[in-house]
PDB file of N, CA and C in Angstrom:
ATOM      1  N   UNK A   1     238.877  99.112 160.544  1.00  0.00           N
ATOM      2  CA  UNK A   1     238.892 100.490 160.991  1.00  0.00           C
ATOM      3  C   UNK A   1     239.915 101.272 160.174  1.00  0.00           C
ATOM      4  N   UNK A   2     239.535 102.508 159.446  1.00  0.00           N
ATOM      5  CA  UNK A   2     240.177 103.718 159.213  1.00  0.00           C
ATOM      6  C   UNK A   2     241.146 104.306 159.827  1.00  0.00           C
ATOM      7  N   UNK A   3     242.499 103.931 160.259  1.00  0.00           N
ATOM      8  CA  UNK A   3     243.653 104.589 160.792  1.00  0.00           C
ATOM      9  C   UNK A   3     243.568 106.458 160.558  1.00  0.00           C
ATOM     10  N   UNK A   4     243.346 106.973 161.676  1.00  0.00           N
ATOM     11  CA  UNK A   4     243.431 108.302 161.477  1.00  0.00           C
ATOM     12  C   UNK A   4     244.588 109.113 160.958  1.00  0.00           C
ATOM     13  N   UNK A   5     244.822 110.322 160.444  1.00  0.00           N
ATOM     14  CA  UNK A   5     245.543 110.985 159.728  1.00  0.00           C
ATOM     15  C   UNK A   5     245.363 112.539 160.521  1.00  0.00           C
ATOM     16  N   UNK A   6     246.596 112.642 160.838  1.00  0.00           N
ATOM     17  CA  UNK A   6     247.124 113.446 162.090  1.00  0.00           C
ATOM     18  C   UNK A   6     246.268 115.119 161.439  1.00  0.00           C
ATOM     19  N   UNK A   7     246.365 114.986 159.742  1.00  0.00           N
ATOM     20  CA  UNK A   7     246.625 116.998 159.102  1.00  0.00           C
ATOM     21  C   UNK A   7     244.848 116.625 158.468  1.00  0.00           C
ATOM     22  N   UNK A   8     244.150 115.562 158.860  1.00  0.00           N
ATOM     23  CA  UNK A   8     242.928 115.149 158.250  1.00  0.00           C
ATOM     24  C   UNK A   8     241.569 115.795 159.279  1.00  0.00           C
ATOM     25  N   UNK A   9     241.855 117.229 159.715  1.00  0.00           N
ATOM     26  CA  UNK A   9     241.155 117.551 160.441  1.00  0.00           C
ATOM     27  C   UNK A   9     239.665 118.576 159.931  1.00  0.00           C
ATOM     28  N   UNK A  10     238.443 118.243 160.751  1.00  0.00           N
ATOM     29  CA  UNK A  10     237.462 119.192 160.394  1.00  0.00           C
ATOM     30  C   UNK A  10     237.549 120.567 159.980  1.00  0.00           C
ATOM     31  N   UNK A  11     236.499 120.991 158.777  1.00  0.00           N
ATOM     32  CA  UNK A  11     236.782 122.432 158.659  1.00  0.00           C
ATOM     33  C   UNK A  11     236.000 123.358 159.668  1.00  0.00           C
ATOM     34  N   UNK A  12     234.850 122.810 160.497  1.00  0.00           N
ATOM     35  CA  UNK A  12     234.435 123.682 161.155  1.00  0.00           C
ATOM     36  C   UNK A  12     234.678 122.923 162.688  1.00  0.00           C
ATOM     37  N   UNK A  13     234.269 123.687 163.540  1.00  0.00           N
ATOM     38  CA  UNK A  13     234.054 123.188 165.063  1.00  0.00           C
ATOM     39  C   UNK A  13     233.524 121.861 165.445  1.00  0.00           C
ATOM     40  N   UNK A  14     233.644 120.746 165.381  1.00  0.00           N
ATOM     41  CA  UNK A  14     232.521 119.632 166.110  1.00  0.00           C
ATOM     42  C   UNK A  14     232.631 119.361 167.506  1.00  0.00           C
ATOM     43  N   UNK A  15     231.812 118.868 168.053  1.00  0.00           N
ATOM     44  CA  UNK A  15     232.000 118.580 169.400  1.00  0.00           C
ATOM     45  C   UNK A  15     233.067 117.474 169.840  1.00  0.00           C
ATOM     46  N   UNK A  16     234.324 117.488 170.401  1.00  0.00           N
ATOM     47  CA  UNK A  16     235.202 116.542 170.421  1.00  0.00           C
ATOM     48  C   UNK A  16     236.168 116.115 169.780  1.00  0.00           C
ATOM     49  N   UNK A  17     236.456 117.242 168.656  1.00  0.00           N
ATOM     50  CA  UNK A  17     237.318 117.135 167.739  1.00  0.00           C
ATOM     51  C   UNK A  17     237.607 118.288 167.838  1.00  0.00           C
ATOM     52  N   UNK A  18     238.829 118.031 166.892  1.00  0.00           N
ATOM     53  CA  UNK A  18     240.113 119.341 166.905  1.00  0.00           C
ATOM     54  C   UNK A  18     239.928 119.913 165.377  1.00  0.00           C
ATOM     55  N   UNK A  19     239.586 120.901 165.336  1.00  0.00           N
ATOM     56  CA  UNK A  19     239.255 121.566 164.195  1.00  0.00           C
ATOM     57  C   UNK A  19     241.212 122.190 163.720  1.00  0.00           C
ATOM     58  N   UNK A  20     241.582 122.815 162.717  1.00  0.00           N
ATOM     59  CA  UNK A  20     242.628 123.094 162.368  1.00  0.00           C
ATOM     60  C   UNK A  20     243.361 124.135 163.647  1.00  0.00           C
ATOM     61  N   UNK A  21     242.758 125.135 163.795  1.00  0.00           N
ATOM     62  CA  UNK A  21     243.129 125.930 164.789  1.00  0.00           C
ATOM     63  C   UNK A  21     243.161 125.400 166.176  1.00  0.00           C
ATOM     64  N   UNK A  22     242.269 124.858 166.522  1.00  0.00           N
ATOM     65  CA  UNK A  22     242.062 124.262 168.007  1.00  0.00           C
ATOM     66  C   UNK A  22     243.158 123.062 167.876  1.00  0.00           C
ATOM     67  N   UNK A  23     243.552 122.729 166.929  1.00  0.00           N
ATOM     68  CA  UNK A  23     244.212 120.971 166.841  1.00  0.00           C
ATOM     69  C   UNK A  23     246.454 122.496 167.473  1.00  0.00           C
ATOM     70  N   UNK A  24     245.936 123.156 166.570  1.00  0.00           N
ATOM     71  CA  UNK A  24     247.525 124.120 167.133  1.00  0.00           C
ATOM     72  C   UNK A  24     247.702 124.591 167.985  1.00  0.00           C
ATOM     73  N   UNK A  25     246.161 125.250 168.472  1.00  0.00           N
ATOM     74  CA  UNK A  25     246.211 125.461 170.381  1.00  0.00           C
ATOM     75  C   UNK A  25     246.540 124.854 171.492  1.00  0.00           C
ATOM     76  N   UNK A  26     246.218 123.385 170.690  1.00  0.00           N
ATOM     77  CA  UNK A  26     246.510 122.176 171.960  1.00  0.00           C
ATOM     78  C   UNK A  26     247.964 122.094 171.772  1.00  0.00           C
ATOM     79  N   UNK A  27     248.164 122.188 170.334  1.00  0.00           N
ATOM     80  CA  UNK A  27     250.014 121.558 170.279  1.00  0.00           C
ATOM     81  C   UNK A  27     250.671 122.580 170.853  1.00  0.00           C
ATOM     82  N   UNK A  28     250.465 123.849 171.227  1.00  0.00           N
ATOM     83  CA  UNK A  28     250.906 125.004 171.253  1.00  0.00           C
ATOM     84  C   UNK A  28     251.189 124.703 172.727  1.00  0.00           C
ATOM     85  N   UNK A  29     250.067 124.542 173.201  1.00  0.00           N
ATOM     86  CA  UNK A  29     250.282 124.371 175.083  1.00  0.00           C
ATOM     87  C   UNK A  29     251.431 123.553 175.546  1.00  0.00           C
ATOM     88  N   UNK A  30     251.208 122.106 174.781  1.00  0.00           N
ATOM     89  CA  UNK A  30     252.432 121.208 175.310  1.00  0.00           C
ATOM     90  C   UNK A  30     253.318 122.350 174.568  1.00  0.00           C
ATOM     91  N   UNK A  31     253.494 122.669 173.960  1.00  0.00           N
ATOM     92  CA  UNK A  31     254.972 123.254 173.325  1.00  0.00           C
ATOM     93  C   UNK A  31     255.589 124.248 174.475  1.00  0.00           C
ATOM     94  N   UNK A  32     254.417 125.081 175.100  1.00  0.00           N
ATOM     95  CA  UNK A  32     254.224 125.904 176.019  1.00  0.00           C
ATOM     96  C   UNK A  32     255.236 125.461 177.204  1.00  0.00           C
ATOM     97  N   UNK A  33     254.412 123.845 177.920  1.00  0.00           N
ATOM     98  CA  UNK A  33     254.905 123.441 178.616  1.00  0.00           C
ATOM     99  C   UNK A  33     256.503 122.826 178.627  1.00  0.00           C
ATOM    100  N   UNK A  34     256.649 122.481 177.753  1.00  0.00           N
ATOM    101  CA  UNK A  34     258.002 122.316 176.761  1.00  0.00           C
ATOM    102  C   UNK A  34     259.307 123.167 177.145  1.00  0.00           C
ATOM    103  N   UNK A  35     258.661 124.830 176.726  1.00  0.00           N
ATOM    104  CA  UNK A  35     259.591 125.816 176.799  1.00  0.00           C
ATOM    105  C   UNK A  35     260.141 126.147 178.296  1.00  0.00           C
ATOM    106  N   UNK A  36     259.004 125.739 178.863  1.00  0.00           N
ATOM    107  CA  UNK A  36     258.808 126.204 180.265  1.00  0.00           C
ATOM    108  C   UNK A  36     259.690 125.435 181.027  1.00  0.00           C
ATOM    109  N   UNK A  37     259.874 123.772 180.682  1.00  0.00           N
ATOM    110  CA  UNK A  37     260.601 122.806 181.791  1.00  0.00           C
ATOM    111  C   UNK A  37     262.059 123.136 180.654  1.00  0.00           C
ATOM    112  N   UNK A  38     262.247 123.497 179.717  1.00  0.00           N
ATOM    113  CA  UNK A  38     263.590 123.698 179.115  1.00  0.00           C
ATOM    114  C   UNK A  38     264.689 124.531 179.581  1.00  0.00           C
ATOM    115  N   UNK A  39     263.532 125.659 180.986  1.00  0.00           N
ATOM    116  CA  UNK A  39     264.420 126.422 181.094  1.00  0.00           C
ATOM    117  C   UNK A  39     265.559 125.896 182.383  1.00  0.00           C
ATOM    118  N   UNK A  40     265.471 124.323 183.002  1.00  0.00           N
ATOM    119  CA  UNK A  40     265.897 123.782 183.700  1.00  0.00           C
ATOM    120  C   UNK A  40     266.695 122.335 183.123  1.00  0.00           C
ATOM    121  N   UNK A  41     265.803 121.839 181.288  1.00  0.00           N
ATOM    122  CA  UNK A  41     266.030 120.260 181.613  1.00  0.00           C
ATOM    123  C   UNK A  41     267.182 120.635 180.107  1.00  0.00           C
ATOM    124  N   UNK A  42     267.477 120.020 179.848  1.00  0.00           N
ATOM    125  CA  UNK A  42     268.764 120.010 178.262  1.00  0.00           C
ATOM    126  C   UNK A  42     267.439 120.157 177.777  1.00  0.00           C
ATOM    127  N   UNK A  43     267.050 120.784 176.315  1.00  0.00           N
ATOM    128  CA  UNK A  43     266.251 120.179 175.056  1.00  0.00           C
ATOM    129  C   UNK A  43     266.428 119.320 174.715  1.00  0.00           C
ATOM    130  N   UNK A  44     268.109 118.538 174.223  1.00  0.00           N
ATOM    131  CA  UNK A  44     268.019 117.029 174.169  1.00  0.00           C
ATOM    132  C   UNK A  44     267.961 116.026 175.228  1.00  0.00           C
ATOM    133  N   UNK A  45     267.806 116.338 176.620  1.00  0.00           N
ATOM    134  CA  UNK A  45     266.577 115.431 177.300  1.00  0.00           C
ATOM    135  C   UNK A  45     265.571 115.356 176.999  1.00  0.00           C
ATOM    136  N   UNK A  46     264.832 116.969 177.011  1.00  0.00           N
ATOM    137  CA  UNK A  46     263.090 116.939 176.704  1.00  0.00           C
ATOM    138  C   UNK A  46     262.958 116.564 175.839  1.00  0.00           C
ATOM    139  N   UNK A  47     263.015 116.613 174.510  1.00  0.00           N
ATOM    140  CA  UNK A  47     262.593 116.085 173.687  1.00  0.00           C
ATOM    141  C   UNK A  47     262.306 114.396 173.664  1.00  0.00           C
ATOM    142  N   UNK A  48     262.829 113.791 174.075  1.00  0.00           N
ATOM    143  CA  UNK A  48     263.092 112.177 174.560  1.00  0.00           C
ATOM    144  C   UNK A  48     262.067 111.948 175.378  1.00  0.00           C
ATOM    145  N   UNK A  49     261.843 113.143 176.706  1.00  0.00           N
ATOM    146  CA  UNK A  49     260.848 112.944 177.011  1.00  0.00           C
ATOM    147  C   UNK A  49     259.244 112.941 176.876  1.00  0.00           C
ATOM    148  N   UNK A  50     258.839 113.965 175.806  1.00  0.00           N
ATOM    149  CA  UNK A  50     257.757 114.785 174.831  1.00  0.00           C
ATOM    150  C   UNK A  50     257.992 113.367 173.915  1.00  0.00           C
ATOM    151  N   UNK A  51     258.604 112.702 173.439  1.00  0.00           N
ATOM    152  CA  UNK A  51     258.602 111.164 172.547  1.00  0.00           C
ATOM    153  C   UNK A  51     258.050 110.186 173.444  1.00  0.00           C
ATOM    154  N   UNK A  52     258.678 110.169 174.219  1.00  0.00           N
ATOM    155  CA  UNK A  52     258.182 108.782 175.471  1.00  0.00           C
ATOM    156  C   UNK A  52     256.407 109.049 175.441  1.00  0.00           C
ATOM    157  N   UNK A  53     256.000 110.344 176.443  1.00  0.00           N
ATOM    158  CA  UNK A  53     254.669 110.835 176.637  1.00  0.00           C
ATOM    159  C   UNK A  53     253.812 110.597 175.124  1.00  0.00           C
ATOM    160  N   UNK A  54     254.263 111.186 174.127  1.00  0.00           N
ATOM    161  CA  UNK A  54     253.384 110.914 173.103  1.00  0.00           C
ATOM    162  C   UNK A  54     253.327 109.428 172.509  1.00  0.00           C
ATOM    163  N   UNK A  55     254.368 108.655 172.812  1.00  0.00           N
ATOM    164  CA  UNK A  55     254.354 106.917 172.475  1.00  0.00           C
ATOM    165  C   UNK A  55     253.660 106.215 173.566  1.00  0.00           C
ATOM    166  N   UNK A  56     253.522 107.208 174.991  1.00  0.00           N
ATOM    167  CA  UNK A  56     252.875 106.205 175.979  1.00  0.00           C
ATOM    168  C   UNK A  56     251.418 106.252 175.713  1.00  0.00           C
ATOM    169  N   UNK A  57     250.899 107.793 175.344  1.00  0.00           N
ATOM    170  CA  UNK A  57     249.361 108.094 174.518  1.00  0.00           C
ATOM    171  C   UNK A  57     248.933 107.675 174.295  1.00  0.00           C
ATOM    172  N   UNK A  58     249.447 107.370 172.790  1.00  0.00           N
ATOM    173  CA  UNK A  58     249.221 106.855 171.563  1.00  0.00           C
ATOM    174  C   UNK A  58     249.100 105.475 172.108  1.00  0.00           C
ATOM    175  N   UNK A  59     250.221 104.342 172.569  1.00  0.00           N
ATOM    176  CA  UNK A  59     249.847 103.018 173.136  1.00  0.00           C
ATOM    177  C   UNK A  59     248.269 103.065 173.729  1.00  0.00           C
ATOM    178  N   UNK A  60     248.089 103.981 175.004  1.00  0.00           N
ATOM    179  CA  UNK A  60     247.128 103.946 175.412  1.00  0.00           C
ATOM    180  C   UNK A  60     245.680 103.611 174.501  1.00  0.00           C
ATOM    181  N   UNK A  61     245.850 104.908 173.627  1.00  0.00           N
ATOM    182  CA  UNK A  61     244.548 105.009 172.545  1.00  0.00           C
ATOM    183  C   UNK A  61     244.513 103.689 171.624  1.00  0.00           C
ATOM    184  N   UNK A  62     245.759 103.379 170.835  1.00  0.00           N
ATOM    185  CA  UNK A  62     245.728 102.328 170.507  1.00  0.00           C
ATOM    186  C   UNK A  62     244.733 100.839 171.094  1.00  0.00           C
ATOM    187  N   UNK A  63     245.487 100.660 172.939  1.00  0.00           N
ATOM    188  CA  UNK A  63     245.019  99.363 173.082  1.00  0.00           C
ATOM    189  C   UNK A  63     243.721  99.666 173.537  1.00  0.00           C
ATOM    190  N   UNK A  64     243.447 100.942 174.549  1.00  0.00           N
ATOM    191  CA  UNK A  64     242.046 101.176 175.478  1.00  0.00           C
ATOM    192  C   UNK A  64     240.975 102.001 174.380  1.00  0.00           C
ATOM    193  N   UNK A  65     241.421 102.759 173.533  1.00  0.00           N
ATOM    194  CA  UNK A  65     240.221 103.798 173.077  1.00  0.00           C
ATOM    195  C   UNK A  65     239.665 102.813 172.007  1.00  0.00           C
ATOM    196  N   UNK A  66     240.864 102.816 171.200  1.00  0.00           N
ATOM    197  CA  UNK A  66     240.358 102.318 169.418  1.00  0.00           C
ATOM    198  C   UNK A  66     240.456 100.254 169.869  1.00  0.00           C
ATOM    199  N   UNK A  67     240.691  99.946 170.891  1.00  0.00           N
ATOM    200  CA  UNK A  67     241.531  98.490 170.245  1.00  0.00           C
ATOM    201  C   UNK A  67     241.449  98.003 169.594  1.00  0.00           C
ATOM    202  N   UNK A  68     242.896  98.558 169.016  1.00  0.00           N
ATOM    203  CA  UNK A  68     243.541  97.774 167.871  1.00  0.00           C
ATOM    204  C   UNK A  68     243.990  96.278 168.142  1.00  0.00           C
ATOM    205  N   UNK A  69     243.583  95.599 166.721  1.00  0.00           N
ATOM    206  CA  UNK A  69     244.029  94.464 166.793  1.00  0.00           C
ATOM    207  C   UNK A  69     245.347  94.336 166.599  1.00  0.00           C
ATOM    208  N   UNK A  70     246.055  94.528 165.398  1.00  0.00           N
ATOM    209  CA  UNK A  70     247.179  94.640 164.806  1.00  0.00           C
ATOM    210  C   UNK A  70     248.140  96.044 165.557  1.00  0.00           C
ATOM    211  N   UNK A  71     249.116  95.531 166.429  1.00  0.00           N
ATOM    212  CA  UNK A  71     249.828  96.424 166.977  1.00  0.00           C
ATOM    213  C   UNK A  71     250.231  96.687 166.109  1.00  0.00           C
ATOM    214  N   UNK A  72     251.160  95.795 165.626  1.00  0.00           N
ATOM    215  CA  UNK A  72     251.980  96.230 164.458  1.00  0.00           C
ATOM    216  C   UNK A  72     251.864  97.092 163.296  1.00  0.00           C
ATOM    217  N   UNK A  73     250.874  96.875 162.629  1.00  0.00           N
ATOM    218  CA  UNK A  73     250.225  97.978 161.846  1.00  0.00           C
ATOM    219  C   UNK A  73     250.035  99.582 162.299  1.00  0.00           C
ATOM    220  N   UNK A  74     249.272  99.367 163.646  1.00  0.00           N
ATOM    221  CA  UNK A  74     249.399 100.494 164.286  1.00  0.00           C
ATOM    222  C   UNK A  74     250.559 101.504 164.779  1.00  0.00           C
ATOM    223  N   UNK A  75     251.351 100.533 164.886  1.00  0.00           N
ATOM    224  CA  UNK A  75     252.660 101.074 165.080  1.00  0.00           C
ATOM    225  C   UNK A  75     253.582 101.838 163.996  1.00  0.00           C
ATOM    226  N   UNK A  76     253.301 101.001 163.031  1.00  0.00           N
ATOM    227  CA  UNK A  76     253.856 101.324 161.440  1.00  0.00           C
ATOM    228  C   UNK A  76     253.257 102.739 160.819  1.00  0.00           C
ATOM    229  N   UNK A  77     251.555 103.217 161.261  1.00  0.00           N
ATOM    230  CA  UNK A  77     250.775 103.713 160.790  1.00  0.00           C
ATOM    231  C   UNK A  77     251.062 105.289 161.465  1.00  0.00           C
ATOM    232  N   UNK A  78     251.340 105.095 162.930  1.00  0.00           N
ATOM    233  CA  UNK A  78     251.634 105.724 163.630  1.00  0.00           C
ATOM    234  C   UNK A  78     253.002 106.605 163.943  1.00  0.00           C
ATOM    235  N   UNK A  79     254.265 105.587 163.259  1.00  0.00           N
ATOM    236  CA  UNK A  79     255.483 105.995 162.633  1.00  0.00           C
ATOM    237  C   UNK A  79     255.420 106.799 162.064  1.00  0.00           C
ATOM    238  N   UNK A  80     254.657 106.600 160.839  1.00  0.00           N
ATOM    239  CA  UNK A  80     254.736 106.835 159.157  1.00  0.00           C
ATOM    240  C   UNK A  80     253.954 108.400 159.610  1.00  0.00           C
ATOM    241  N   UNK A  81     252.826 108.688 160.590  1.00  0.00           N
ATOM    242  CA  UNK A  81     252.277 109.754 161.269  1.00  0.00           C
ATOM    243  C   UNK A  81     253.403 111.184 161.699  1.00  0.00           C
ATOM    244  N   UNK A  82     254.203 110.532 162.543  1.00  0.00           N
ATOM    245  CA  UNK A  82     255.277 111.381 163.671  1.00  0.00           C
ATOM    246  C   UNK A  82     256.361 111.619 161.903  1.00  0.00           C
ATOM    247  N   UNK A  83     256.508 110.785 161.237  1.00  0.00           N
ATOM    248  CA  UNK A  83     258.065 111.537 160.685  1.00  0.00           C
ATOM    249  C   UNK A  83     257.409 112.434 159.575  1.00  0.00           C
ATOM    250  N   UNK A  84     255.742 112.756 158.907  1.00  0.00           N
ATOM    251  CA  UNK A  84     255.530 113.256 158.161  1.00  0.00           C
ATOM    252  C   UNK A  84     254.965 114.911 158.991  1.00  0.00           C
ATOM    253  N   UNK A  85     254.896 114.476 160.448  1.00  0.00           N
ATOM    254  CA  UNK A  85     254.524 115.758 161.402  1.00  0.00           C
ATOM    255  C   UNK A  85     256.301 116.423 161.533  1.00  0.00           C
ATOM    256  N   UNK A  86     257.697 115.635 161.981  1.00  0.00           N
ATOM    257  CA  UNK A  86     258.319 116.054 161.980  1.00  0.00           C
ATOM    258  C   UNK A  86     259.156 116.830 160.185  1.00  0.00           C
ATOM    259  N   UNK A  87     258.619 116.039 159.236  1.00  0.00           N
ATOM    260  CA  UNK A  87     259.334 116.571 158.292  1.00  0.00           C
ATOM    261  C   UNK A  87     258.880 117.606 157.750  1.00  0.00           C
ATOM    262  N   UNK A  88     257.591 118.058 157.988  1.00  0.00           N
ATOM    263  CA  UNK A  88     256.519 119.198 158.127  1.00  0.00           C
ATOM    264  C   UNK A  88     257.652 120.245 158.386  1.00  0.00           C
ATOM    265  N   UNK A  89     257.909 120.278 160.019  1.00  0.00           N
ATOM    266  CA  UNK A  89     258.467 121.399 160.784  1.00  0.00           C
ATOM    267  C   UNK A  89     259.875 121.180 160.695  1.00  0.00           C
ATOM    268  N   UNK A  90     260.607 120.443 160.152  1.00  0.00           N
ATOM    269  CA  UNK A  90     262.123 120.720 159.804  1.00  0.00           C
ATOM    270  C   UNK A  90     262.270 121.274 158.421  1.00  0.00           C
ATOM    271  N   UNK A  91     260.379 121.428 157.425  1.00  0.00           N
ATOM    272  CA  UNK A  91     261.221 122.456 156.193  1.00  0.00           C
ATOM    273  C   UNK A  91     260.732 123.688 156.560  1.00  0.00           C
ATOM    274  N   UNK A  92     259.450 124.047 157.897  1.00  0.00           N
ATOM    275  CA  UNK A  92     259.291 124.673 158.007  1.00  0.00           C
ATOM    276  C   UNK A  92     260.568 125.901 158.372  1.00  0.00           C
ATOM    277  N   UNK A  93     260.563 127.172 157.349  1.00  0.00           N
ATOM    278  CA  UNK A  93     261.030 128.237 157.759  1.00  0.00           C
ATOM    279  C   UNK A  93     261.529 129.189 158.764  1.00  0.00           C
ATOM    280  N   UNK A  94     260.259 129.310 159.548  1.00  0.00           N
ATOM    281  CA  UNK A  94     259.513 130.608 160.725  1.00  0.00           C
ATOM    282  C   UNK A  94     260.393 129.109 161.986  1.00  0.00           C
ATOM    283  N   UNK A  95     260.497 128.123 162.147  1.00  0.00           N
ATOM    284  CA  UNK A  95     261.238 127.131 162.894  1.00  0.00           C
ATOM    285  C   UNK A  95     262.279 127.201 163.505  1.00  0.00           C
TER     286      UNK A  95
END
């Protein structure tokens, strides 16, 4: 199996997939929700917590959607995913 690639998204609409715009609407919401519990929790709690939720996901999809054989790989693949999404938005500018 083809390990997916987080910025490897459709150019038009398909059914069940996140096209470029729709893939920022969704990130936008959690971000939404994000801003919203920040105005009570530290940011350096939430954030820890927005890591946990997206590692508990991802496990999920990993063992129930795709099962993967090779955690490990998956894990590595999935790393190598999150620090090229975070190094994205730490050169981002408008940030």
């Amino acid at each position: 199996m083809e390990l997916p690639q987080w910025h490897h998204r459709p150019q038009v609409k398909q059914k069940g997939l996140l096209d470029q715009d729709a893939f920022l609407r969704v990130a936008d919401q959690f971000i939404s929700l994000a801003n919203d519990r920040n105005k009570k929790i530290l940011a350096t709690e939430l954030h820890f917590a927005l890591m946990y939720a997206a590692a508990r996901y991802t496990g999920h999809v990993g063992k129930n959607v795709v099962s993967i054989e090779d955690q490990d790989n998956w894990i590595t693949h999935m790393t190598a995913q999150f620090q090229d999404m975070l190094r994205e938005n730490m050169a981002d500018p408008a940030l």
